[in-house]
Protein backbone atom coordinates (compact mmCIF):
# COMPACT_ATOMS: atom_id res chain seq x y z
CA UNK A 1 0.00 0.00 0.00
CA UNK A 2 2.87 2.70 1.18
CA UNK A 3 4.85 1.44 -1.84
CA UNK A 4 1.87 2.12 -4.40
CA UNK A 5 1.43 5.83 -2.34
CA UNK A 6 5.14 6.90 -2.50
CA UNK A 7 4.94 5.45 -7.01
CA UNK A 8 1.81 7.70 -7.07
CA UNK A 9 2.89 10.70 -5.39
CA UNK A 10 6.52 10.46 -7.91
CA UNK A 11 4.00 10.09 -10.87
CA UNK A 12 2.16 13.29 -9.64
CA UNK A 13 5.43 15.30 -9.17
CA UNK A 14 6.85 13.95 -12.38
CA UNK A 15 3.30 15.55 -13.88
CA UNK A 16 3.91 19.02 -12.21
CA UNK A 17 7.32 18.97 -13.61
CA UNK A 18 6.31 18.45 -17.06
CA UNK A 19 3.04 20.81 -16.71
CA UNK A 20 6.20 23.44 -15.67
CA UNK A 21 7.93 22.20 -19.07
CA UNK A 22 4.79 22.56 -21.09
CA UNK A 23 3.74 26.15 -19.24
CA UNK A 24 7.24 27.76 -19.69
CA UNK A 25 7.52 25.97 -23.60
CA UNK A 26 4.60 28.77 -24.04
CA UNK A 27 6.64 31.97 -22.75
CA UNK A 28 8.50 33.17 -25.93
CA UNK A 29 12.39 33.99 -25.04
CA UNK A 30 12.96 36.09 -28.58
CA UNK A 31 14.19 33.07 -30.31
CA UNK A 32 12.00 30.53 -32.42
CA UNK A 33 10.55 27.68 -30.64
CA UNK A 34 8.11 25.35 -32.21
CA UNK A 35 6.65 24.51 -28.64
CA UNK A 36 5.25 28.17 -28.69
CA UNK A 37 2.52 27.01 -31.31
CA UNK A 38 1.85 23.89 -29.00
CA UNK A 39 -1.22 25.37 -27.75
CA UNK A 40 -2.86 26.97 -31.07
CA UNK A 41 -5.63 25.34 -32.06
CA UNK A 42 -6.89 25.58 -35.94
CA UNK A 43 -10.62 25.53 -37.10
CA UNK A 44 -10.25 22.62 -39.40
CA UNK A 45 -13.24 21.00 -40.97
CA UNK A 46 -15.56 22.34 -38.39
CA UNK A 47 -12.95 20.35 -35.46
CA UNK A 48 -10.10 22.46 -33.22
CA UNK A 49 -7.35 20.25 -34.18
CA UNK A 50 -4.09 21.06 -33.05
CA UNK A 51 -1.44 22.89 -35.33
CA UNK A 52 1.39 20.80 -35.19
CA UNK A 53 -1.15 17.68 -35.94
CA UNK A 54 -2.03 19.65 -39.50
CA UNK A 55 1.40 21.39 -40.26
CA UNK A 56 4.91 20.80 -40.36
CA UNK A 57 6.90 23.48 -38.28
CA UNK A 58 10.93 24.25 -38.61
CA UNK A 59 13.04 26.49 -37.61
CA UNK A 60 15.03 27.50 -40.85
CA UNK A 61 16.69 30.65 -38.79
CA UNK A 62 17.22 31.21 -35.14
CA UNK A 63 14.40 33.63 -34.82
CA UNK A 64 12.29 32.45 -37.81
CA UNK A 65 9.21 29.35 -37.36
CA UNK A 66 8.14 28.12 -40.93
CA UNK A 67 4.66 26.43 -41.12
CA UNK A 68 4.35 24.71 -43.67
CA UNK A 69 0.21 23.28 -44.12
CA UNK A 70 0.27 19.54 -45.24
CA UNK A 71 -2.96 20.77 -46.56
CA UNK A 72 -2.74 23.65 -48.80
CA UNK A 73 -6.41 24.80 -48.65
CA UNK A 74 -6.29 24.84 -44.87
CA UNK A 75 -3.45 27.91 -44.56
CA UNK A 76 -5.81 30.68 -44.48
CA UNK A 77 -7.77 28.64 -41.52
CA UNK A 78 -3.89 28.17 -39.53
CA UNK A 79 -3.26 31.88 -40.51
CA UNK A 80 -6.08 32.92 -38.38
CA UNK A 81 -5.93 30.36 -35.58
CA UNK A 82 -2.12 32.38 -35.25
CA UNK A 83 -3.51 35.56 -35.39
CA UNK A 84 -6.39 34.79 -32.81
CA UNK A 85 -3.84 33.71 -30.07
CA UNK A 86 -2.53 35.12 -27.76
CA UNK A 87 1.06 34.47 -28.84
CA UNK A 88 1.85 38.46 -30.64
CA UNK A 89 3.39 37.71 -33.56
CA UNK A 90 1.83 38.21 -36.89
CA UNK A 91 1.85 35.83 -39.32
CA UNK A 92 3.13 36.38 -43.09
CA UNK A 93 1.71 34.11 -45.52
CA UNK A 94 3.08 33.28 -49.37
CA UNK A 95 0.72 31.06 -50.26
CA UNK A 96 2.59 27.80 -49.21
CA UNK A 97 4.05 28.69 -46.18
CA UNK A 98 3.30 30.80 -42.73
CA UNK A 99 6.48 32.27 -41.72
CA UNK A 100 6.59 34.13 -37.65
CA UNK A 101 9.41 36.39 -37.05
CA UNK A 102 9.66 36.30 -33.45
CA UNK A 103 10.86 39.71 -32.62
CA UNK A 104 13.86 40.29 -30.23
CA UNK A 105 12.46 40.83 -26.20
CA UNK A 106 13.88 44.75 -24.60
CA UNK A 107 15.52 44.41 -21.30
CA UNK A 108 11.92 45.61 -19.50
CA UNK A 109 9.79 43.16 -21.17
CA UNK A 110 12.61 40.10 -19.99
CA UNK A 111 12.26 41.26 -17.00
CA UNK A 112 8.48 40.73 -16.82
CA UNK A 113 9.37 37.47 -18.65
CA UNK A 114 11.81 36.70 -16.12
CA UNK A 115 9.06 37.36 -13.13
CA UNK A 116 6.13 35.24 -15.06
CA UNK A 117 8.80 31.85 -14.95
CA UNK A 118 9.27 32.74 -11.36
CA UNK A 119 5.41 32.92 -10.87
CA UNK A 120 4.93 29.64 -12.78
CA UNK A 121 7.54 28.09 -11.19
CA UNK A 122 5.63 28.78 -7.13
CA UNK A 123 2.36 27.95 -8.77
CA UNK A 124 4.59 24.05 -9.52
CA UNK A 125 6.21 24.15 -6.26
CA UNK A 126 2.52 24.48 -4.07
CA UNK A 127 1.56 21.77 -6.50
CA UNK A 128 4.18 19.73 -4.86
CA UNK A 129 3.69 20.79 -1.40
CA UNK A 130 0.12 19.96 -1.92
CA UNK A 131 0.87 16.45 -3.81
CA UNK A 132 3.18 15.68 -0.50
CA UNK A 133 0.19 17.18 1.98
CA UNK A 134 -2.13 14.53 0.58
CA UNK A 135 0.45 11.87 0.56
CA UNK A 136 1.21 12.37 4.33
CA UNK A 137 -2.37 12.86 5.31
CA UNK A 138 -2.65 9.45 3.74
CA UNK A 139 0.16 7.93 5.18
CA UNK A 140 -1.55 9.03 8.81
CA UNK A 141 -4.63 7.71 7.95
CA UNK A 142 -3.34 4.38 7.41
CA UNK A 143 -1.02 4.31 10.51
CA UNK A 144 -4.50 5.32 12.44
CA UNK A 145 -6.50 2.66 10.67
CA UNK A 146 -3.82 0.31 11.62
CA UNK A 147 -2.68 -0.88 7.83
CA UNK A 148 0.95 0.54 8.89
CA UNK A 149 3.72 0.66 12.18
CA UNK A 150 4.12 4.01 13.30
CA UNK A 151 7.58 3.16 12.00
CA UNK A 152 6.82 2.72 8.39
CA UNK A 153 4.63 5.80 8.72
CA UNK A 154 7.79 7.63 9.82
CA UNK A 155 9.96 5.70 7.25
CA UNK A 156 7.01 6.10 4.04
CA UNK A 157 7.08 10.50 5.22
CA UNK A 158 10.82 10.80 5.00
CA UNK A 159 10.11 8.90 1.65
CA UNK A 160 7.66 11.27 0.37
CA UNK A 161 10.07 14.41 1.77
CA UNK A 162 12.31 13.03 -0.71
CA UNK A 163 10.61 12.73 -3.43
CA UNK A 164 9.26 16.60 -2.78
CA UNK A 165 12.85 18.41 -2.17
CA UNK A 166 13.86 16.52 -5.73
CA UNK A 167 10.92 17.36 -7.36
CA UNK A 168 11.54 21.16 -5.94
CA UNK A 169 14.97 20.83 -7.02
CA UNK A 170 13.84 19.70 -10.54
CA UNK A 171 11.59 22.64 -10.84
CA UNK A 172 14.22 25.21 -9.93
CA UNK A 173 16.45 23.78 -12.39
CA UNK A 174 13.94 24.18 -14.98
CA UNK A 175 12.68 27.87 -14.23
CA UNK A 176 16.86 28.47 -14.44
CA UNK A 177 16.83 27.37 -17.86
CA UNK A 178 13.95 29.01 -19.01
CA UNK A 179 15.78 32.33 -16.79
CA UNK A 180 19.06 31.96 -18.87
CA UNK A 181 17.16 31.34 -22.32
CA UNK A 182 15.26 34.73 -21.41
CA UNK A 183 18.68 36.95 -20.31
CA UNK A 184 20.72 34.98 -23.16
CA UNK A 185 17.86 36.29 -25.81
């Protein structure tokens, strides 16, 4: 049972860590990423299908993303699925391909950049904090009900505080990144 909780609780951590990933992927650092489209969704056929499900997307130039529509007749329909999000960066469009020129960041807006990581990255950590709440509260319960020593229970926490101050670790080591991509520009 306290074997299951402490592969659970590592699953849900591992989780937060890539929802982190995913959330930061989003936050443009002046330099082309494909993962900032990762989130557009395109009117296609009546169906919001993802973008990267109905396009292929490179990176021909360090700030430069080139969509190119496996389906020609569908470009107008990504074109505007771009320009409805929330990403900022118009779309120019010859006919085959979409290209985004993502613009270089100033110093002030890296900053705010810089702040939003740090914001994303507490909103992770009190994921974690709560993910190792619930574990312990469960790990009580069962020492209460009687389905574990009062040893194990002290044994399965120290566990589960283990798993959390990696986690935390993991999560500080991935808002650095993103920190460093935004300040290298």
């Amino acid at each position: 049972m306290s074997e299951q909780l402490l592969k659970d609780t590592k699953e849900r951590m591992i989780k937060t860590e890539q929802s982190l990933q995913r959330e930061l992927g989003a936050i443009r650092a002046g330099r082309a990423n494909p993962s900032l489209l990762d989130r557009i969704q395109v009117e296609y056929y009546g169906i919001p299908t993802p973008l990267n499900q109905l396009a292929q997307i490179n990176v021909p130039e360090p700030r430069v993303l080139m969509i190119t529509p496996f389906d020609k007749s569908s470009i107008k329909d990504v074109e505007r699925a771009i320009m409805q999000s929330d990403i900022g960066i118009s779309p120019t469009n010859d006919g085959n391909v979409i290209r985004l020129v993502v613009p270089q960041l100033t110093t002030e807006r890296r900053k705010e950049l810089a702040k939003q990581v740090g914001k994303e990255a507490e909103n992770a950590k009190i994921s974690v904090r709560n993910i190792r709440r619930d574990a312990m509260d469960d790990l009580k319960k069962a020492e209460k009900s009687g389905d574990i020593t009062l040893d194990d229970q002290r044994y399965f926490e120290s566990e589960v505080q283990k798993l959390t101050d990696n986690s935390v670790s993991e999560l500080d080591k991935i808002a650095a990144e993103k920190e460093k991509e935004l300040v290298e520009g």
